[in-house]
Protein backbone atom coordinates (compact mmCIF):
# COMPACT_ATOMS: atom_id res chain seq x y z
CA UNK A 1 -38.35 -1.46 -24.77
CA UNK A 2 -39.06 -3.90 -21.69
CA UNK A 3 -36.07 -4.21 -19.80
CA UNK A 4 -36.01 -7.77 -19.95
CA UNK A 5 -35.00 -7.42 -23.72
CA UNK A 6 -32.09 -5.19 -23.09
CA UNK A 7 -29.57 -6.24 -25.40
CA UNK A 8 -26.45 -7.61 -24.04
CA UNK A 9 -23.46 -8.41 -25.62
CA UNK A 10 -20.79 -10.60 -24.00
CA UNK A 11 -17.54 -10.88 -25.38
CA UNK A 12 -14.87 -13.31 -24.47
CA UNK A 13 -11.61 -15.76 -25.08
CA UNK A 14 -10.64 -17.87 -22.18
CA UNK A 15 -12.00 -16.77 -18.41
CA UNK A 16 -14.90 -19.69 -18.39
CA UNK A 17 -15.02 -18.88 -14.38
CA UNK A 18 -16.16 -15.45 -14.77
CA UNK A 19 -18.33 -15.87 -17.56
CA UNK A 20 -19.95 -18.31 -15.71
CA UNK A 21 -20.29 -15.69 -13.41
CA UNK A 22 -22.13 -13.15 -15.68
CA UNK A 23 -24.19 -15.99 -17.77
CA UNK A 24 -25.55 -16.92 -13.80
CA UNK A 25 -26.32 -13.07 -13.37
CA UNK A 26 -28.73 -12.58 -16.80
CA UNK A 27 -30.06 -16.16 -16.13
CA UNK A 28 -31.63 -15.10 -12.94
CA UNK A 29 -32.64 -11.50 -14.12
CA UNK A 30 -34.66 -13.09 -17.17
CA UNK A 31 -32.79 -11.41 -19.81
CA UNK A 32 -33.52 -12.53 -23.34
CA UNK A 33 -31.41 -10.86 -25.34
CA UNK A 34 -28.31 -11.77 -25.50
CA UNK A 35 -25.41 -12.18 -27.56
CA UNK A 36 -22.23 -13.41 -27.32
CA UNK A 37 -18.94 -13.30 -29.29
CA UNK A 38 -15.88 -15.71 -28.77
CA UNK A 39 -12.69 -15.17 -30.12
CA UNK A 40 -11.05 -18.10 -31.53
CA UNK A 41 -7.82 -20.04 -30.12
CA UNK A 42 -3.95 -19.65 -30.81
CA UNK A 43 -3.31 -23.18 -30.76
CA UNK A 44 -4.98 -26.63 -30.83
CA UNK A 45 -4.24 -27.00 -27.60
CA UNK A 46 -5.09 -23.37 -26.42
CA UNK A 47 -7.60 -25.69 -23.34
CA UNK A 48 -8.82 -22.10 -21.74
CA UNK A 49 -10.35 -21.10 -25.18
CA UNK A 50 -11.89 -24.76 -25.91
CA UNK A 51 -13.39 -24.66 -22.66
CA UNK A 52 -15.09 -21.43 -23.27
CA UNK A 53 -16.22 -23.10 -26.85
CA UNK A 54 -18.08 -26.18 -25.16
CA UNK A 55 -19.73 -24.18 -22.83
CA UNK A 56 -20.76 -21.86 -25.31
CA UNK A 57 -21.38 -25.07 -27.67
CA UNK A 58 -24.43 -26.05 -24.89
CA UNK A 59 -26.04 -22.84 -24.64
CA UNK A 60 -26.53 -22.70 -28.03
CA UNK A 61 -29.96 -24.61 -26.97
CA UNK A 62 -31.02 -21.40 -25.43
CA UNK A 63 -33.24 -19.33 -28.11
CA UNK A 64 -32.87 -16.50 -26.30
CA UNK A 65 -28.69 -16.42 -26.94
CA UNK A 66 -27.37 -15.76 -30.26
CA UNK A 67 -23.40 -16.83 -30.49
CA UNK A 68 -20.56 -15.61 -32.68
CA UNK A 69 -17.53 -17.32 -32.85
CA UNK A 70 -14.05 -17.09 -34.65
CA UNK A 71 -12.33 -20.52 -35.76
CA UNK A 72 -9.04 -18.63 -35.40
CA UNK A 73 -7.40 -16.34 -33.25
CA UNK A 74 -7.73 -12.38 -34.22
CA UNK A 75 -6.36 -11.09 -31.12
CA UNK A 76 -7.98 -8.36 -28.58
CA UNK A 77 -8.35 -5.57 -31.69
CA UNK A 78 -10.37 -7.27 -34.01
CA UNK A 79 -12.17 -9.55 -32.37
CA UNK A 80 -13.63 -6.95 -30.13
CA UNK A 81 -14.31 -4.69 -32.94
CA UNK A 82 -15.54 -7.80 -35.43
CA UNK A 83 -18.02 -8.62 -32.00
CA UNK A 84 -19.46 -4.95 -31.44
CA UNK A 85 -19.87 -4.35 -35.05
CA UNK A 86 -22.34 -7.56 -35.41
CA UNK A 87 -24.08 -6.83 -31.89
CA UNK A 88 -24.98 -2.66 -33.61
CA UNK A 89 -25.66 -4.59 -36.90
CA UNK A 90 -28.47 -6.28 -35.08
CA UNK A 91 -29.28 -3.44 -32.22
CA UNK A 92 -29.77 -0.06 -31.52
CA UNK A 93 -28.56 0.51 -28.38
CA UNK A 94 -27.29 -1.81 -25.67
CA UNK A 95 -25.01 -3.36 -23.11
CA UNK A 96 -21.46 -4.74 -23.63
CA UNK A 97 -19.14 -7.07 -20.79
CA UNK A 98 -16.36 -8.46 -21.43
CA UNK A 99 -15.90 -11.78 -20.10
CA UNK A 100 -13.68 -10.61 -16.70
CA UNK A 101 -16.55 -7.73 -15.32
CA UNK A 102 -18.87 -8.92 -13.03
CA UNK A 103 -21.66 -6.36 -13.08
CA UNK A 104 -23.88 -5.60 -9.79
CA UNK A 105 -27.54 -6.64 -11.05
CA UNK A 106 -28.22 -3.16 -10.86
CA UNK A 107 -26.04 -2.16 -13.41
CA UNK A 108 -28.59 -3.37 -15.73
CA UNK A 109 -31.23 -1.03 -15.40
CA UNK A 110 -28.98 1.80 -14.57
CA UNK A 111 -28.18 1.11 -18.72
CA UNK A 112 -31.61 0.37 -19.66
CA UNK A 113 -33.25 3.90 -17.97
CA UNK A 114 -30.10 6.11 -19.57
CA UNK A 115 -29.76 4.27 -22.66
CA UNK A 116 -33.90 5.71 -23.27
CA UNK A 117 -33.30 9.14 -21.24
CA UNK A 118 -30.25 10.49 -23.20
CA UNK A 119 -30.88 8.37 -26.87
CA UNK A 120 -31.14 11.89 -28.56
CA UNK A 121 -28.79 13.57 -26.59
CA UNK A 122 -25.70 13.97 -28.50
CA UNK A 123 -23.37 15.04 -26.47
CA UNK A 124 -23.31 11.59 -24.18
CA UNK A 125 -21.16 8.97 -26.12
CA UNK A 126 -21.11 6.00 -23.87
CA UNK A 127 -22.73 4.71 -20.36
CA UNK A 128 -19.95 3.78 -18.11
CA UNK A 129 -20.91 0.94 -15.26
CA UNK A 130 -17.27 1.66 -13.55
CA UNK A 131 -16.38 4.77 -11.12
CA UNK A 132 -12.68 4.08 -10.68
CA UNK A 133 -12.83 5.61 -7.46
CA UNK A 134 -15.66 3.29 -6.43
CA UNK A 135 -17.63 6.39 -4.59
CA UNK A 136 -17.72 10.25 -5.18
CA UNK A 137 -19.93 12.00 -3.50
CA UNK A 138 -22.71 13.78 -4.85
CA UNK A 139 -26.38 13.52 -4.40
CA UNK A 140 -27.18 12.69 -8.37
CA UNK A 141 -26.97 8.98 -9.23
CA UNK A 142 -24.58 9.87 -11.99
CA UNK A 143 -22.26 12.54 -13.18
CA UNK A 144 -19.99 13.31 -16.08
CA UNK A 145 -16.45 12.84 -17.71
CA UNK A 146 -14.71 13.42 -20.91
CA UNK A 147 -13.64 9.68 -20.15
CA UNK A 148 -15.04 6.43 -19.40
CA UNK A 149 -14.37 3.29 -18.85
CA UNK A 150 -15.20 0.01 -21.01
CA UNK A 151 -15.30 -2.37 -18.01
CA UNK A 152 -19.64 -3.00 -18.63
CA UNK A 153 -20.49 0.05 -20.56
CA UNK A 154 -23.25 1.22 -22.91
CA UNK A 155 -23.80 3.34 -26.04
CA UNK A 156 -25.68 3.61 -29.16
CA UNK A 157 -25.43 2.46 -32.64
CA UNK A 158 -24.72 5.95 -34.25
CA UNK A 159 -22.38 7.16 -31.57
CA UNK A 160 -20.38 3.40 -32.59
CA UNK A 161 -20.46 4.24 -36.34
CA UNK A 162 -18.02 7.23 -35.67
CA UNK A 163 -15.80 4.74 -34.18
CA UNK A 164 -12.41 3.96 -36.43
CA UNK A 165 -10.35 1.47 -35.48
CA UNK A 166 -7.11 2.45 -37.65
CA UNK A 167 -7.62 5.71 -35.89
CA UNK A 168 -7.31 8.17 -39.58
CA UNK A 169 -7.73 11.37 -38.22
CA UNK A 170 -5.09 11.06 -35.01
CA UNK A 171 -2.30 12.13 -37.63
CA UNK A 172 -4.30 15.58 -38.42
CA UNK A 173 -5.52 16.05 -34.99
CA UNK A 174 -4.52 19.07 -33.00
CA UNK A 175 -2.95 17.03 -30.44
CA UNK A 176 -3.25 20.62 -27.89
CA UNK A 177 -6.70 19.68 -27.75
CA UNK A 178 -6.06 16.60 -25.66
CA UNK A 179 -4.73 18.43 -22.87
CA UNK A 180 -7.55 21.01 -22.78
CA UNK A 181 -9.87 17.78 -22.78
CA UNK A 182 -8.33 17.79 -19.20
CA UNK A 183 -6.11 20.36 -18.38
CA UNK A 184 -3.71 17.77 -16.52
CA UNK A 185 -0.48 17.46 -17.89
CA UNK A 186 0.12 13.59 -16.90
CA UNK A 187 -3.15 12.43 -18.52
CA UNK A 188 -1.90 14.48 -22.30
CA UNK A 189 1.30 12.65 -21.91
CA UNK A 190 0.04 9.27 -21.38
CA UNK A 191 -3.17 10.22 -23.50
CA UNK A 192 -0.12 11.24 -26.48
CA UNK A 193 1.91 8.13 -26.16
CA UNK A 194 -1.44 5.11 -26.09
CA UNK A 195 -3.11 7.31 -29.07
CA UNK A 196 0.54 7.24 -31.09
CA UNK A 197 1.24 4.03 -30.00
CA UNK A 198 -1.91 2.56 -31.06
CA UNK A 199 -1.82 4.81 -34.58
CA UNK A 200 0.79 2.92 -35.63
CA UNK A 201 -0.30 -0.28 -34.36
CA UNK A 202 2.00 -0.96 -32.05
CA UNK A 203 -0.66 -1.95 -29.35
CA UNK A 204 -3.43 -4.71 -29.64
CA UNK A 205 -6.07 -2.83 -28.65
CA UNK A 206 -9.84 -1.39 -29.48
CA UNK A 207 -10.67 0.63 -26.10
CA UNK A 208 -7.86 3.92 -26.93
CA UNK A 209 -9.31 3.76 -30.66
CA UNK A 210 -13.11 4.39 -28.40
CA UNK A 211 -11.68 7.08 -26.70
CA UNK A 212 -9.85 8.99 -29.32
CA UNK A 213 -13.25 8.88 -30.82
CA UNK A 214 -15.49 9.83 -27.79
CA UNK A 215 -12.79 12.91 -27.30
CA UNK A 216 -12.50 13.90 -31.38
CA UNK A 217 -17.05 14.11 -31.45
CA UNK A 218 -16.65 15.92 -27.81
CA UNK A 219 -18.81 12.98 -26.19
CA UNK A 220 -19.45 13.15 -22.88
CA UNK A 221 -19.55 9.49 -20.73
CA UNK A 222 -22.10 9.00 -18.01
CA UNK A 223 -20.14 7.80 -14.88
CA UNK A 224 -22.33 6.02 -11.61
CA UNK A 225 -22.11 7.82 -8.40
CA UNK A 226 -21.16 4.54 -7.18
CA UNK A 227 -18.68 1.73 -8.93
CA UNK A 228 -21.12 -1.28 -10.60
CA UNK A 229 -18.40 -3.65 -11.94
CA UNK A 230 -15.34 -5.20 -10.51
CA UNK A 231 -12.86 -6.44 -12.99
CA UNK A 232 -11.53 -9.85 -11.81
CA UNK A 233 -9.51 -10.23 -14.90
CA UNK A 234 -6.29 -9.12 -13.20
CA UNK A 235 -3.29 -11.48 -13.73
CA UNK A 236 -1.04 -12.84 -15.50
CA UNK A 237 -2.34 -14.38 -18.21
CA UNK A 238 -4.54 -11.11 -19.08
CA UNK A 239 -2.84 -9.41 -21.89
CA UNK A 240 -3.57 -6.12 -20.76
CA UNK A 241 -4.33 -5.91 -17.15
CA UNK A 242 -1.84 -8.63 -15.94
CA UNK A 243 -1.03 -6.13 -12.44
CA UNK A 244 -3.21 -8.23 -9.90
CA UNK A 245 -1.93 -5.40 -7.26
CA UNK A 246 -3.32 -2.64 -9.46
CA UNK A 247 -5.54 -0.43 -7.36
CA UNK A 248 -7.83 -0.50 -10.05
CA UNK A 249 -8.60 -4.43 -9.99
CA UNK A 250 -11.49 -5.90 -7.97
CA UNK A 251 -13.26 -3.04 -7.72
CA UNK A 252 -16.43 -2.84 -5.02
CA UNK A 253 -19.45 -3.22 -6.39
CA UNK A 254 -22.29 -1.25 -5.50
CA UNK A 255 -25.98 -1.54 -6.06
CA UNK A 256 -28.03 1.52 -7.53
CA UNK A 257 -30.68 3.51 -5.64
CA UNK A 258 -33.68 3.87 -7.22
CA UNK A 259 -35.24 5.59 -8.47
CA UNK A 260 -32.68 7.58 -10.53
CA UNK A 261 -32.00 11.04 -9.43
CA UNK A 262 -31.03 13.01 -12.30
CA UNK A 263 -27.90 14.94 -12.94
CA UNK A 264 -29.16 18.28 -15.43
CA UNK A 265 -25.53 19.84 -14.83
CA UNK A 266 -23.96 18.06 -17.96
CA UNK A 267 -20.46 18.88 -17.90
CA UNK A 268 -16.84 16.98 -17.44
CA UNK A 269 -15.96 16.63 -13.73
CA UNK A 270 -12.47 18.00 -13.61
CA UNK A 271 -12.25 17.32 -9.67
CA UNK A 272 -13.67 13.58 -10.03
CA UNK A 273 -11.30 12.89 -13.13
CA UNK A 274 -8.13 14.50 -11.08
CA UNK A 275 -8.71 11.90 -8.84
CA UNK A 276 -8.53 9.26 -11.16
CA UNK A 277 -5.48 10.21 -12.65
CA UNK A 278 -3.67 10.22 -9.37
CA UNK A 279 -4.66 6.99 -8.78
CA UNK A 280 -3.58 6.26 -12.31
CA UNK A 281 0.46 7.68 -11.47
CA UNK A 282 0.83 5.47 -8.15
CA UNK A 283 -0.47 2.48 -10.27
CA UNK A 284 2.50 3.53 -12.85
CA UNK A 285 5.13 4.16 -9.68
CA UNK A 286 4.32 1.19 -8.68
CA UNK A 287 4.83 -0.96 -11.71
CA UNK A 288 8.18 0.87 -12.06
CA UNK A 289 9.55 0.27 -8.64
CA UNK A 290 8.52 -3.69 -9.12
């Protein structure tokens, strides 16, 4: 596959700034592949989300963009599941944003070479563009975790077709294995309560449904040495990240060296993902001391 016909799905509600921002970013690269689902508005006179639709409604022109869109509302869950599961209908492989992550234009082909390296490899579950730490240092491009995050990511169609978003098998899961997934007793806890939580529906969500599912098939993600995407979506009006002071929004972005050098040592990086959870408790602390 030329990289210009990496397929790229972009999935959005209301942020017409930033997708602006990412429509501006495959326009220059050339890429001609694209897809993009919109989920639909609460209201008549939900103006952020009929925004999005007539600027969605004019690049419907472009051959090159194929558009999905709901007349109503169906919320973060299925919408973002409804949009995936078209994008893998049509595609093998590819590239998923959300409409807040503004990639580095290197993020791009950092996907496109791993996507083809590790396609067989069945132990890596997901391409990650975002290091949470922004930096770790090691001489490989990339490394490993038992976790990743969805903020620009990549993956395959049969690593997405063990994904289940009602989350089944969470109620006969040996919930002991979560904390041997990291051997931190912080991440179980919180790992227990969003997996429970979102079991019985209680959260509006696709991503923890991803990652019970990554954990339960023992799929490794492919994290950059470097961060590639800075989420801008932090406010109030986000439903999920609404913490603008979070230490995880606006990320650095980085641009990737290449050529790629390659990391054989495939493995979860305990130290790296200690790290993150750290920075995960003084986010918490913080949100509890207001």
């Amino acid at each position: 596959m030329n990289l210009k016909k990496i397929p790229i799905l972009i999935l959005c509600y209301n942020k017409l700034h930033s997708l602006k921002r990412i429509i501006s970013i495959i326009k220059k690269n050339r890429y001609i592949n694209i897809y993009i689902s919109l989920d639909g508005p609460i209201s008549k006179s939900d103006k952020l989300n009929l925004n999005v639709l007539h600027y969605l409604n004019k690049l419907k022109l472009n051959k090159s963009i194929k558009i999905k869109i709901h007349k109503k509302n169906k919320g973060c869950k299925k919408a973002v599941v409804e949009g995936i599961n078209w994008f893998f209908k049509n595609e093998n492989k590819g590239i998923i944003l959300e409409e807040d992550c503004i990639p580095d234009e290197s993020f791009f082909k950092f996907c496109f070479l791993l996507l083809k390296k590790f396609e067989k490899n069945k132990r890596i579950g997901q391409i990650s563009g975002t290091n949470p730490l922004e930096a770790y240092n090691i001489k490989a491009s990339y490394f490993y975790s038992n976790y990743g995050g969805i903020w620009g990511w990549a993956t395959w169609r049969d690593r997405w077709k063990k994904y289940d978003v009602e989350m089944k098998d969470w109620k006969k899961y040996r919930k002991f294995k979560l904390f041997y997934k990291s051997k931190n007793i912080f991440d179980f806890i919180l790992r227990y309560y969003q997996f429970n939580q979102t079991y019985k529906n209680k959260i509006d969500t696709w991503d923890y449904q991803w990652t019970f599912s990554k954990i339960k098939n023992n799929y490794l993600t492919i994290i950059p040495k470097q961060n590639l995407i800075s989420n801008v979506g932090f406010n109030k009006s986000a439903k999920h990240t609404y913490d603008k002071n979070n230490t995880f929004s606006n990320l650095k972005k980085h641009k990737v060296k290449f050529p790629l050098l390659h990391n054989d040592q495939i493995e979860h990086c305990k130290r790296f993902y200690d790290r993150v959870v750290k920075k995960r408790i003084l986010n918490l602390l913080k949100k509890i001391n207001g």
